[in-house]
Structures are given as structure tokens and as C-alpha cells.
PDB file of N, CA and C in Angstrom:
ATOM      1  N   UNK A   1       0.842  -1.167   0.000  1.00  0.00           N
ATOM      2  CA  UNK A   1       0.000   0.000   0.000  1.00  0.00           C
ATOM      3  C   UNK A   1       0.893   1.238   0.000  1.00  0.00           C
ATOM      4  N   UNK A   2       0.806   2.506  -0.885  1.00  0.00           N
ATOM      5  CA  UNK A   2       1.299   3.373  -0.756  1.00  0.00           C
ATOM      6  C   UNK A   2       0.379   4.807   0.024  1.00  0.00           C
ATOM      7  N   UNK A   3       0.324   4.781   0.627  1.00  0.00           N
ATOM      8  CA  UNK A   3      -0.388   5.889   1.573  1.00  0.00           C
ATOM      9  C   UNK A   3       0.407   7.724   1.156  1.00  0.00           C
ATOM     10  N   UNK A   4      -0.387   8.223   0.771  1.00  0.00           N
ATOM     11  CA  UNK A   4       0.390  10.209   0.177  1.00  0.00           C
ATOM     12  C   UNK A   4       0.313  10.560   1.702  1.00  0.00           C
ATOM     13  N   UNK A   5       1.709  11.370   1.478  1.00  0.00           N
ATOM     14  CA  UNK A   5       2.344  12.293   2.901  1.00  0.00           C
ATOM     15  C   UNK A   5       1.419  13.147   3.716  1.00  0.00           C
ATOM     16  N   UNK A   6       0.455  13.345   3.459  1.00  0.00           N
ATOM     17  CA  UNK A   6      -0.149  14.267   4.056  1.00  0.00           C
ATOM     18  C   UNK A   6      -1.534  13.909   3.981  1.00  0.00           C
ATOM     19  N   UNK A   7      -2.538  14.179   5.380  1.00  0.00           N
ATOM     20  CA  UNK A   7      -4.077  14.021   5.854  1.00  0.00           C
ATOM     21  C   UNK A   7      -5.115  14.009   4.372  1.00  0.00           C
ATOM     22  N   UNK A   8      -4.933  13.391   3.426  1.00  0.00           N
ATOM     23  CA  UNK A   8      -5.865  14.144   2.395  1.00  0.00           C
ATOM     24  C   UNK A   8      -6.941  13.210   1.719  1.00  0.00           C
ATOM     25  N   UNK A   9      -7.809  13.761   2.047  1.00  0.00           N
ATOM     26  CA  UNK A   9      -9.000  12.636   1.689  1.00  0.00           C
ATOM     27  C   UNK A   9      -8.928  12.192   0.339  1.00  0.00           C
ATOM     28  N   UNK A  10      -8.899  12.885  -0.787  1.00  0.00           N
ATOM     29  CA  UNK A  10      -9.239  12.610  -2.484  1.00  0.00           C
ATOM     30  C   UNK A  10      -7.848  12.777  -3.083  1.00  0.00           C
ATOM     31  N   UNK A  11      -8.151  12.348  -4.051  1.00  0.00           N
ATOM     32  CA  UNK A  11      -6.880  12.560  -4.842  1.00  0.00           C
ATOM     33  C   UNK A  11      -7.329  13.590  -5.919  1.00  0.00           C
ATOM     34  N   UNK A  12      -8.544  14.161  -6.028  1.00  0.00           N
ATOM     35  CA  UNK A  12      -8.765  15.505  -6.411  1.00  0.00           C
ATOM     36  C   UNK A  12      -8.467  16.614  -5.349  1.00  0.00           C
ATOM     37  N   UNK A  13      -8.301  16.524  -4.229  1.00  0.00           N
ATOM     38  CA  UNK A  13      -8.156  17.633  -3.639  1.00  0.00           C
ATOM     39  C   UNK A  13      -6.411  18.085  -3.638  1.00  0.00           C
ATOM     40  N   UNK A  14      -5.880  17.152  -4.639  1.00  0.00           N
ATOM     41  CA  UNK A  14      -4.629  17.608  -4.614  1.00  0.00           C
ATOM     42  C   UNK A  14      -4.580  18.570  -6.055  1.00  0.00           C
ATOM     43  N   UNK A  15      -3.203  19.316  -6.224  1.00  0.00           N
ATOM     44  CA  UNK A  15      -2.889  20.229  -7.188  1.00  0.00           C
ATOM     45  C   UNK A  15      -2.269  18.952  -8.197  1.00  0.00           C
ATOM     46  N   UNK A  16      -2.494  19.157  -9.640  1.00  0.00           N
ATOM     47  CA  UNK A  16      -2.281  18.274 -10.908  1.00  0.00           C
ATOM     48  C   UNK A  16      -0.715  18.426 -10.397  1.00  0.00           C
ATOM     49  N   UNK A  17       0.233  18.695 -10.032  1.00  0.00           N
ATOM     50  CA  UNK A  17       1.370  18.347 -10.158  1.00  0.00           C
ATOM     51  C   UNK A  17       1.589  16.955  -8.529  1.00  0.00           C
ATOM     52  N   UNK A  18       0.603  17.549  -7.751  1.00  0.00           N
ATOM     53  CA  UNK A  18       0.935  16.132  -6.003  1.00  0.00           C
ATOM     54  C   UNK A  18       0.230  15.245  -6.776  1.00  0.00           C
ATOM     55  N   UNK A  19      -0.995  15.341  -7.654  1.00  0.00           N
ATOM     56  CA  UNK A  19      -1.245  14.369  -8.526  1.00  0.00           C
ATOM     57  C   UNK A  19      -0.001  13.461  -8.826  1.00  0.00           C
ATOM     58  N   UNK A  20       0.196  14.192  -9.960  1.00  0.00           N
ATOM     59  CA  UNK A  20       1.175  13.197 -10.927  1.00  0.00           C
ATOM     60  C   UNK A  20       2.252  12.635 -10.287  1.00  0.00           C
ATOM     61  N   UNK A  21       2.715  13.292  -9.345  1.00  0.00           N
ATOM     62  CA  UNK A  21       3.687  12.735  -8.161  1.00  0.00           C
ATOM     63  C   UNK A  21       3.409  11.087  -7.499  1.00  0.00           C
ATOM     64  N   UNK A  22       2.432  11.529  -7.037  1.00  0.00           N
ATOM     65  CA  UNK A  22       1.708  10.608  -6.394  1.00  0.00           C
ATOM     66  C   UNK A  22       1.449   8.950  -7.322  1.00  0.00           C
ATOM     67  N   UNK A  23       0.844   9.653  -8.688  1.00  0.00           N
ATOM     68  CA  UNK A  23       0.341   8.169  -9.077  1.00  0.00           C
ATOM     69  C   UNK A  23       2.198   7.731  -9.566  1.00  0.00           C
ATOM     70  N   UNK A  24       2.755   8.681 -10.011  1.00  0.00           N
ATOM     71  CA  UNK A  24       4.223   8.195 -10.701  1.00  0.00           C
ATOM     72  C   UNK A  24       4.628   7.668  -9.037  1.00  0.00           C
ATOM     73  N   UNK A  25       5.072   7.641  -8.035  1.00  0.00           N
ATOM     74  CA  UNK A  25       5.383   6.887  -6.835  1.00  0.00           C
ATOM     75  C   UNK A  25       4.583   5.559  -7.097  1.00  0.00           C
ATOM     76  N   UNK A  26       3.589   5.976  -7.553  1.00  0.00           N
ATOM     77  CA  UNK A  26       2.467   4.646  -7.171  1.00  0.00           C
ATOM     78  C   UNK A  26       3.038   3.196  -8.095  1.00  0.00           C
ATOM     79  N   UNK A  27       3.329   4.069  -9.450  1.00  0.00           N
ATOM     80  CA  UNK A  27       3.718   3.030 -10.821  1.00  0.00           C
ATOM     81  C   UNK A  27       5.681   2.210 -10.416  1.00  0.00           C
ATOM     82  N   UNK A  28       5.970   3.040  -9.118  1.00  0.00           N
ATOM     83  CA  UNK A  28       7.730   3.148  -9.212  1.00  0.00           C
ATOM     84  C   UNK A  28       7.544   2.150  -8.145  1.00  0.00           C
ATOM     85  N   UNK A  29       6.254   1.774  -7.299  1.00  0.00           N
ATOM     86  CA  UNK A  29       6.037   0.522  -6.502  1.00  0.00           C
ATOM     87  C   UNK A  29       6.002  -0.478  -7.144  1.00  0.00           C
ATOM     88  N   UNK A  30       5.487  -0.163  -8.170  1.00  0.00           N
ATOM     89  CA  UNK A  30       4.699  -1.284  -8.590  1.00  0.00           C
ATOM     90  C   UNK A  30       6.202  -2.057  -9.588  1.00  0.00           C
ATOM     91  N   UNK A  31       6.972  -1.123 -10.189  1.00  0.00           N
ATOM     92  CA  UNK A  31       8.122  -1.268 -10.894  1.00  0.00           C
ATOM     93  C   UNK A  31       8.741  -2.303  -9.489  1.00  0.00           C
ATOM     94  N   UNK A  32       8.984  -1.929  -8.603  1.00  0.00           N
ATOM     95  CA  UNK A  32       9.976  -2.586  -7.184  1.00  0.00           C
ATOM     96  C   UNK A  32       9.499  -3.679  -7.286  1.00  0.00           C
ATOM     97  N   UNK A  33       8.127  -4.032  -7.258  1.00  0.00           N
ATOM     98  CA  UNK A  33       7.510  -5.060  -6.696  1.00  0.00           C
ATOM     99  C   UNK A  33       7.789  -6.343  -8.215  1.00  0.00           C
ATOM    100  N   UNK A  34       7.824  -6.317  -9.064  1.00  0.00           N
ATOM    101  CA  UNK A  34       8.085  -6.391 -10.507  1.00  0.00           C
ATOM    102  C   UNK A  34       9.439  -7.173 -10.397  1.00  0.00           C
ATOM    103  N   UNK A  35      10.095  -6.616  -9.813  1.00  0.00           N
ATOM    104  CA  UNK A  35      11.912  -6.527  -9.325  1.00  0.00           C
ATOM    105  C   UNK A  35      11.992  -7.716  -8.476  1.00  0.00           C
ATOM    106  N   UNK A  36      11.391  -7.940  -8.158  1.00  0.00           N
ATOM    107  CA  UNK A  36      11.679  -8.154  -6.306  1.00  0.00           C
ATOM    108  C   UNK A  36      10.605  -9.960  -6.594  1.00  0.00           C
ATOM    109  N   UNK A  37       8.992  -9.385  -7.098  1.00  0.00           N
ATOM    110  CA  UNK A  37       8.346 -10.942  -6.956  1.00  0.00           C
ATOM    111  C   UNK A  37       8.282 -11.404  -8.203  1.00  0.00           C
ATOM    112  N   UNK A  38       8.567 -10.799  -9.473  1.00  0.00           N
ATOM    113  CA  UNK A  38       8.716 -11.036 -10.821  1.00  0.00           C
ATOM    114  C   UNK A  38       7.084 -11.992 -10.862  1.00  0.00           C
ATOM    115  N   UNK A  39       6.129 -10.933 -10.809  1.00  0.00           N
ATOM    116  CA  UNK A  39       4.720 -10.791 -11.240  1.00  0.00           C
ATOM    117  C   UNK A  39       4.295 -11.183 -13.050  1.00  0.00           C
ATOM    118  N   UNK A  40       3.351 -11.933 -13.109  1.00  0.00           N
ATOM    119  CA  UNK A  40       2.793 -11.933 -14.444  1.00  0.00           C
ATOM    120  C   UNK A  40       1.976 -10.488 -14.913  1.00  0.00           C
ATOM    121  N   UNK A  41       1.733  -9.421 -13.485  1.00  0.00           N
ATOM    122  CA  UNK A  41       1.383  -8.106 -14.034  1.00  0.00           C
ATOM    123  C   UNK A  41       0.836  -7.420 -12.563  1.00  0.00           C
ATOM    124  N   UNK A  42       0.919  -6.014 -12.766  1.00  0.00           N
ATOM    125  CA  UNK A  42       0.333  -5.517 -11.460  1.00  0.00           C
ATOM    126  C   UNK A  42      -0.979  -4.754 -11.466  1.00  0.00           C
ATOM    127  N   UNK A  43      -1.439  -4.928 -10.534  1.00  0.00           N
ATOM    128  CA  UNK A  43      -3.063  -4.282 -10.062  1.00  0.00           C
ATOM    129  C   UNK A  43      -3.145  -3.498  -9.571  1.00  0.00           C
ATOM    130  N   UNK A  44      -3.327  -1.956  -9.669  1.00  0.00           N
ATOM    131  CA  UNK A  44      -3.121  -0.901  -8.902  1.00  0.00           C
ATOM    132  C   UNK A  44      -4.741  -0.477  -8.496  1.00  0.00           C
ATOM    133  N   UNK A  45      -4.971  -0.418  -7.207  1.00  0.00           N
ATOM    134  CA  UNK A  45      -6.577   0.274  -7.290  1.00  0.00           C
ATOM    135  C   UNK A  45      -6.302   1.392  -6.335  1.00  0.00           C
ATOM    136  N   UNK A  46      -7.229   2.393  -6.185  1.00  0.00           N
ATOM    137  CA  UNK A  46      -7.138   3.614  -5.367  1.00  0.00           C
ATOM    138  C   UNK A  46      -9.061   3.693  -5.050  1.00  0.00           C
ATOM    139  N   UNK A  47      -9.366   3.346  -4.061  1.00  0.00           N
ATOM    140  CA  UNK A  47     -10.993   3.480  -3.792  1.00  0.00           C
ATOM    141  C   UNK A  47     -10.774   4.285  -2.986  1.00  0.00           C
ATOM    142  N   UNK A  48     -10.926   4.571  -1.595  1.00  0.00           N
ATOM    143  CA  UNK A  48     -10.924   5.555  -0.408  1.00  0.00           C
ATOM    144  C   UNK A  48     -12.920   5.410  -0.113  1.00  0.00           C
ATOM    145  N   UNK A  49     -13.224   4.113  -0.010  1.00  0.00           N
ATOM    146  CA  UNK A  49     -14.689   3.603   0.370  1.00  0.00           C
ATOM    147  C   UNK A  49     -14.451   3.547   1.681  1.00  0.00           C
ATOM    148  N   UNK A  50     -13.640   3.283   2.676  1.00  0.00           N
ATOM    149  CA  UNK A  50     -13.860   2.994   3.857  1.00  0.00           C
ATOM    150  C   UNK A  50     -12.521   3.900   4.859  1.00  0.00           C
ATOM    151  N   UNK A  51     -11.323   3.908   3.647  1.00  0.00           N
ATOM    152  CA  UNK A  51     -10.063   4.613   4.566  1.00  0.00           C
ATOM    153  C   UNK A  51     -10.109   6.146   4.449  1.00  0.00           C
ATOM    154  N   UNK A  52     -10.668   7.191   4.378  1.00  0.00           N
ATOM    155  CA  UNK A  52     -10.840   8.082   3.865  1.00  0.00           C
ATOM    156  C   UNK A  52      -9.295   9.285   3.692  1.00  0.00           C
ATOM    157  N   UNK A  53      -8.593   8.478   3.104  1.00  0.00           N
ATOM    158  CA  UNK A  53      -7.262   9.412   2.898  1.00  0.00           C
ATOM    159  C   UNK A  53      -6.480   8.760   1.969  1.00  0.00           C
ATOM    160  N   UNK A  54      -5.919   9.612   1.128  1.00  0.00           N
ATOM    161  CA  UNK A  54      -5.371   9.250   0.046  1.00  0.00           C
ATOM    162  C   UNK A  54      -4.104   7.634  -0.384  1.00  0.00           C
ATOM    163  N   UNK A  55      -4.768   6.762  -0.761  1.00  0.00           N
ATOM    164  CA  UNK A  55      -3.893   5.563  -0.729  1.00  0.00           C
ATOM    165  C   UNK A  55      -4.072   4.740  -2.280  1.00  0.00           C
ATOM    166  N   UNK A  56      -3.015   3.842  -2.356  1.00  0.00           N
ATOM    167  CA  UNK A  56      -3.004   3.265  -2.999  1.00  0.00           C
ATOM    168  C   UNK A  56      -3.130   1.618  -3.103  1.00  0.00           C
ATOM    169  N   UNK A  57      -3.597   0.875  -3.300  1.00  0.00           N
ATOM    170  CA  UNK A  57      -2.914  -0.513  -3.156  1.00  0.00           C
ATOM    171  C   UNK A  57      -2.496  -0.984  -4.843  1.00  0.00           C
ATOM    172  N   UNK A  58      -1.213  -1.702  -4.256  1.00  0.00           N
ATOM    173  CA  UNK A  58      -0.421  -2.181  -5.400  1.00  0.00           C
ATOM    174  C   UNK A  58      -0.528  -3.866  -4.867  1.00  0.00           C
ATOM    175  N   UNK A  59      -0.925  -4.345  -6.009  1.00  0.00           N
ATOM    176  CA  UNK A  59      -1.255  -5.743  -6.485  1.00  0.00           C
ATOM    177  C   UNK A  59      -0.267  -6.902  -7.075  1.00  0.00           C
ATOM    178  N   UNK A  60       0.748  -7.852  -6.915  1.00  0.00           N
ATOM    179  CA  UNK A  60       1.351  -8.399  -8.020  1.00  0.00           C
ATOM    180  C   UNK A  60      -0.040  -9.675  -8.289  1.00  0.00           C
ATOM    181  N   UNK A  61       0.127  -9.851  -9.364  1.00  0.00           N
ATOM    182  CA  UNK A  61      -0.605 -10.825 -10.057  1.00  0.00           C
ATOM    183  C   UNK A  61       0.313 -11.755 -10.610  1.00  0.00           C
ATOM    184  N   UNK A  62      -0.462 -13.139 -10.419  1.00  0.00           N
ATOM    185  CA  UNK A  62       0.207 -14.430 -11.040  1.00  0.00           C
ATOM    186  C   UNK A  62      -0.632 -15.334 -12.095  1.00  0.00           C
ATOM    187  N   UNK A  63       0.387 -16.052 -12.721  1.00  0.00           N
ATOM    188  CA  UNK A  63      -0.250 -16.910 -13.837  1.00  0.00           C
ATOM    189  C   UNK A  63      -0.650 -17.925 -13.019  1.00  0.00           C
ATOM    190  N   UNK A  64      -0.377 -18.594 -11.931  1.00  0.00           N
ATOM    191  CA  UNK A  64      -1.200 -19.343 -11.166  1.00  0.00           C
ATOM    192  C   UNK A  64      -2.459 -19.340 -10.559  1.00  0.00           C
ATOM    193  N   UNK A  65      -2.592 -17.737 -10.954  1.00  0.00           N
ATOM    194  CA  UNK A  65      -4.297 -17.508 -10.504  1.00  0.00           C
ATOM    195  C   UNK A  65      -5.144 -17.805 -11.195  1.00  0.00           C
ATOM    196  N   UNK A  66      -4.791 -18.565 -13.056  1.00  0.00           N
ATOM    197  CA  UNK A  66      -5.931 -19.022 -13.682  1.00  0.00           C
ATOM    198  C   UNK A  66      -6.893 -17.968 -14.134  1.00  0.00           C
ATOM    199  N   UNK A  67      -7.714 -17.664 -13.956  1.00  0.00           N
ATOM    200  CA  UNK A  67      -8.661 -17.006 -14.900  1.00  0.00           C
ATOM    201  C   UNK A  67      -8.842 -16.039 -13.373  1.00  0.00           C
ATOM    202  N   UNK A  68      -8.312 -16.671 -12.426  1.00  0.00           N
ATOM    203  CA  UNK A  68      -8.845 -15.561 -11.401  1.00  0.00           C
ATOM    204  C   UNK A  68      -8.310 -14.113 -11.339  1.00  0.00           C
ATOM    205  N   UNK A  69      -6.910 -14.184 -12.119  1.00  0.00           N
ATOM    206  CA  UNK A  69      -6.220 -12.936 -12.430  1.00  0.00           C
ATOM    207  C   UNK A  69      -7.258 -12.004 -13.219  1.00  0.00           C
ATOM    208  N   UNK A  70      -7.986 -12.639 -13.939  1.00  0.00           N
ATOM    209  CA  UNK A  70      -8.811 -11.109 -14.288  1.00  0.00           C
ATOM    210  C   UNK A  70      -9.743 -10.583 -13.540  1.00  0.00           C
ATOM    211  N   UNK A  71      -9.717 -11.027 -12.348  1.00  0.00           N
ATOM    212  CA  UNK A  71     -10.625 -10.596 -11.119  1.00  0.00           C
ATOM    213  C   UNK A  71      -9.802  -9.505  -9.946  1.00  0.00           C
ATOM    214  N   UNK A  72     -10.727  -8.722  -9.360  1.00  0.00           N
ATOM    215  CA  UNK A  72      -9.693  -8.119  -8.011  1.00  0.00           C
ATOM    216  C   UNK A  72      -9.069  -9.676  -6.774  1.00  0.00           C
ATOM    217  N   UNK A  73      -8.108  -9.165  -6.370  1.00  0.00           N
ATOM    218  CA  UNK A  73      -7.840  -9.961  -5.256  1.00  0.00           C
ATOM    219  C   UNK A  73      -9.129  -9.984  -4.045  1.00  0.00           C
ATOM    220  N   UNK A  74      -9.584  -8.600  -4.053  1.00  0.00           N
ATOM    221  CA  UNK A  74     -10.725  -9.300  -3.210  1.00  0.00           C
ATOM    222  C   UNK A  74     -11.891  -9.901  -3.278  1.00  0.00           C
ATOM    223  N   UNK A  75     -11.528 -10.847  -4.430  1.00  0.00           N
ATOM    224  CA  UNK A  75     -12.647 -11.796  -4.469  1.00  0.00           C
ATOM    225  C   UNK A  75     -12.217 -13.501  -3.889  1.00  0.00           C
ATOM    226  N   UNK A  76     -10.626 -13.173  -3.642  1.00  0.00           N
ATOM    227  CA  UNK A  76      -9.900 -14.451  -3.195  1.00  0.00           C
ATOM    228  C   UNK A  76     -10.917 -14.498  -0.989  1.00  0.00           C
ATOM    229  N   UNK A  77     -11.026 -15.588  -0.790  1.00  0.00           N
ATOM    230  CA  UNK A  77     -11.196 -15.749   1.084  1.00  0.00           C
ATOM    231  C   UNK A  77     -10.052 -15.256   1.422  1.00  0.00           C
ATOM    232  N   UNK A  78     -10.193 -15.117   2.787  1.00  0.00           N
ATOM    233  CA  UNK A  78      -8.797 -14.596   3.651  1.00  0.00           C
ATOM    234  C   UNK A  78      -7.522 -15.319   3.000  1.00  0.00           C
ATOM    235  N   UNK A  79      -7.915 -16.637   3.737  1.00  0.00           N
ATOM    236  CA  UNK A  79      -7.070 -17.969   3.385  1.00  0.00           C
ATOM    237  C   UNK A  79      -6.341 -17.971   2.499  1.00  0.00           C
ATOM    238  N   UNK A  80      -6.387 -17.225   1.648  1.00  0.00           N
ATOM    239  CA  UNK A  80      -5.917 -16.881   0.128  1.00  0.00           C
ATOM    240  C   UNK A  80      -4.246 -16.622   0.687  1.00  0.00           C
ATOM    241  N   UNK A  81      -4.455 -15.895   1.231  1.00  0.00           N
ATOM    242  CA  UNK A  81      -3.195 -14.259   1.653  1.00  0.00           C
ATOM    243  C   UNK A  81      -2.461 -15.066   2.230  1.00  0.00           C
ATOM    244  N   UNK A  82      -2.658 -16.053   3.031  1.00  0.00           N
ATOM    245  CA  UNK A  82      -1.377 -16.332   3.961  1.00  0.00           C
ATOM    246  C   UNK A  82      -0.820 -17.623   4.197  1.00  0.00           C
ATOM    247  N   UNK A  83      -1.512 -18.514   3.105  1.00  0.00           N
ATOM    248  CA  UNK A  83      -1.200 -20.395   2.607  1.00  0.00           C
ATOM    249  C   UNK A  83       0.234 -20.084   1.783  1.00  0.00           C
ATOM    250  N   UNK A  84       1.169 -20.994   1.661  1.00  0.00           N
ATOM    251  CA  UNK A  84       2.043 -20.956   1.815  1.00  0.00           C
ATOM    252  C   UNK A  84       2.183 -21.547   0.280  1.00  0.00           C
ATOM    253  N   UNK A  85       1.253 -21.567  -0.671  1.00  0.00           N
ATOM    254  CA  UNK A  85       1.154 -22.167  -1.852  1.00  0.00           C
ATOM    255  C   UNK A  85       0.825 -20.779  -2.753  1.00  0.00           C
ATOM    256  N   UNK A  86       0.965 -19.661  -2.351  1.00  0.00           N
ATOM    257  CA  UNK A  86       1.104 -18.521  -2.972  1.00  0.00           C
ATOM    258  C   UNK A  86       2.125 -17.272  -2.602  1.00  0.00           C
ATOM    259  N   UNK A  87       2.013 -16.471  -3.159  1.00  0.00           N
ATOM    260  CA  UNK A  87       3.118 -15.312  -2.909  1.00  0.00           C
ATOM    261  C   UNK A  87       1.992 -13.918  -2.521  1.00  0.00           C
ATOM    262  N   UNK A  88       0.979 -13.807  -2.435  1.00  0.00           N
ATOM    263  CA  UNK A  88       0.342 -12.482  -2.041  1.00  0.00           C
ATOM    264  C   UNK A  88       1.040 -11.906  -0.841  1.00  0.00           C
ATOM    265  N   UNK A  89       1.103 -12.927  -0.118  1.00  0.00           N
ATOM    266  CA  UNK A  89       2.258 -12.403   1.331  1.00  0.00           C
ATOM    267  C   UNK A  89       2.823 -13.998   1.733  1.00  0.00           C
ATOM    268  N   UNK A  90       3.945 -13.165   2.006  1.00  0.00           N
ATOM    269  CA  UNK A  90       4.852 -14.336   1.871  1.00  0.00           C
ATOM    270  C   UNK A  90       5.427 -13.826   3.484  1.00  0.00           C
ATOM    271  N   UNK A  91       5.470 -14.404   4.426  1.00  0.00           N
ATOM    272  CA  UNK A  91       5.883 -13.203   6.090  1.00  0.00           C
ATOM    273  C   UNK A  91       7.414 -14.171   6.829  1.00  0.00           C
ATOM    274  N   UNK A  92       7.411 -15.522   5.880  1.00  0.00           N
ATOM    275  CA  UNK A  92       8.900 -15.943   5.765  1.00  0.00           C
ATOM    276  C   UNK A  92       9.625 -15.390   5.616  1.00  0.00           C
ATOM    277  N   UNK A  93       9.998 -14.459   4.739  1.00  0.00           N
ATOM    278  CA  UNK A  93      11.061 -13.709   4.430  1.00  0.00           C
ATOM    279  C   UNK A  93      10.784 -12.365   4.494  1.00  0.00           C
ATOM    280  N   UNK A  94       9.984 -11.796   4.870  1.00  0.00           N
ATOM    281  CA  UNK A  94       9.675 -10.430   4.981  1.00  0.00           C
ATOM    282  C   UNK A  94      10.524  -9.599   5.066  1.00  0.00           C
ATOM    283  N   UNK A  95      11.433  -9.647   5.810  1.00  0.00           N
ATOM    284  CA  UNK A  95      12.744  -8.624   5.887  1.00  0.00           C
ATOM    285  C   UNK A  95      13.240  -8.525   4.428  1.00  0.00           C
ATOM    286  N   UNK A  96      13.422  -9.301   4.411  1.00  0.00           N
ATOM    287  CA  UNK A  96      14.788  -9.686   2.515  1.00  0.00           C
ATOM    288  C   UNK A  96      13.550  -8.770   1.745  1.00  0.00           C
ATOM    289  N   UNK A  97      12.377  -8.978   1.540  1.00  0.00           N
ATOM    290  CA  UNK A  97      11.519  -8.658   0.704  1.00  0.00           C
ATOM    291  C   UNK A  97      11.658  -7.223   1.429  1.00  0.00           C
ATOM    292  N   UNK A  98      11.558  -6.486   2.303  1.00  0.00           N
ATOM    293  CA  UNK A  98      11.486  -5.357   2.611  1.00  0.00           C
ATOM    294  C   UNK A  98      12.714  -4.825   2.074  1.00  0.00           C
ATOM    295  N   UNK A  99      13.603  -5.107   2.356  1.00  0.00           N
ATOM    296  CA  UNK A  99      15.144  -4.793   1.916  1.00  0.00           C
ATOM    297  C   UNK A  99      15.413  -5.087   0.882  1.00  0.00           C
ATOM    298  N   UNK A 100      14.532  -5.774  -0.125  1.00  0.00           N
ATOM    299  CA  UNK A 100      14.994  -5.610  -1.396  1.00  0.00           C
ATOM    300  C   UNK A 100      14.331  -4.551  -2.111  1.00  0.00           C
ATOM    301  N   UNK A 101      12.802  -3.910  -1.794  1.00  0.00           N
ATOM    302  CA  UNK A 101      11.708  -3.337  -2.215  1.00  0.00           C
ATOM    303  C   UNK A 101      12.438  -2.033  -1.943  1.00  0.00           C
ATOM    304  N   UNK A 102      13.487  -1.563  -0.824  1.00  0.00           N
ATOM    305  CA  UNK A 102      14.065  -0.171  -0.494  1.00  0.00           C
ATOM    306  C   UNK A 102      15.170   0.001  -1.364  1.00  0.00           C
ATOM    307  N   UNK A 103      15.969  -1.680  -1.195  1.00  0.00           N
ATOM    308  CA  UNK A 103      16.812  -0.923  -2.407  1.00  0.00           C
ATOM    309  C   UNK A 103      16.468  -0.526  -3.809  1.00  0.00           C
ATOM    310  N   UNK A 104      15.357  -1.068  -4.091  1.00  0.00           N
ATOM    311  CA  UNK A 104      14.919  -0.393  -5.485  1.00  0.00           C
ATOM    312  C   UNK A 104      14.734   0.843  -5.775  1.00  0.00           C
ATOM    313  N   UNK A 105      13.517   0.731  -4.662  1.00  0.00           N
ATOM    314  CA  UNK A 105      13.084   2.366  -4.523  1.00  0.00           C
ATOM    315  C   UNK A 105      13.883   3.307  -4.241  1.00  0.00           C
ATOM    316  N   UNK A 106      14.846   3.502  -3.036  1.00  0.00           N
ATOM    317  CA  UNK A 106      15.961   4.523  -3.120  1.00  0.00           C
ATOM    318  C   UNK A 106      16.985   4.439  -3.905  1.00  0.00           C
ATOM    319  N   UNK A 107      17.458   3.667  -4.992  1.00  0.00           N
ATOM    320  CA  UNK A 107      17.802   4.040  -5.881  1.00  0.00           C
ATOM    321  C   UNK A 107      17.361   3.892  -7.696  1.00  0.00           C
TER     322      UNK A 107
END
């Protein structure tokens, strides 16, 4: 999830340049994540239905999801996220995956 620096409900209430900032951060996650879980493609959604401040979630998608890849992830059960026969979260290695996702991004 990429969450913008500051209290802001919409992503219209920003100026077209924290815009473009914002979604280009959003696409430079999604590039890391690319890097790092070598995805069949990524899912970016931005709703603000329930969190009311500006966020993002970034998605990797797999060819193991079958036809389910053309669906959102939240149509997967919990169970989905944390069986050990997928990569949505993987909390084995979490560090390495954190530390590889920074070195991308900061440089």
C-alpha cells in the first residue's frame, strides 16, 4: 500500500502536479515489486470507500491464478493471503523482501 504524505481525503483535492507525483510513486512501486516478486502483471486500485485518505494498493498478479487474475484480489477468502502455496504475502522472508523493495526504490 502506498499511503500520500499528508491528511488528504481525495486525490482531487490535490494540485495536478501532487497528482502526478503521487500516481508516478504509485507506478515506481509497482516497478519494485516487478523486481523483487517477478509478477505476471500488477493491479493498482485507489478506492478511499472505507479509509478516507489518500492511498493506494499495489497488487502483483500471477499466472497461477488461472482465470482468477482477471478478477480483483478481493474476491480471493482470507485464506488466500497467507497459505504458503502462494506469494500475495509471503511473512517468511519479509525482511529480505522489505530490503529488497528499499533498495529499489531509493535508488
Amino acid at each position: 500500500m502506498l499511503l500520500y504524505k499528508d491528511n488528504i481525503t481525495s486525490l482531487n483535492d490535490l494540485d495536478i502536479n501532487e497528482r502526478k507525483q503521487f500516481l508516478i510513486d504509485m507506478t515506481l512501486v509497482g516497478d519494485a515489486i516487478k523486481k523483487v516478486y517477478n509478477p505476471y502483471k500488477i493491479n493498482y486500485e485507489i478506492l478511499g470507500n472505507l479509509d478516507e485518505f489518500v492511498h493506494a494498493h499495489v497488487f502483483p498478479r500471477y499466472k497461477w491464478e488461472g482465470e482468477n487474475v482477471k478478477h480483483s484480489v478481493r474476491r480471493y477468502l482470507k485464506d488466500k493471503f497467507i497459505g504458503e502455496s502462494n506469494q500475495f504475502i509471503n511473512l517468511d522472508n519479509k525482511e529480505e523482501i522489505i530490503y529488497n523493495l528499499k533498495e529499489i526504490l531509493v535508488n
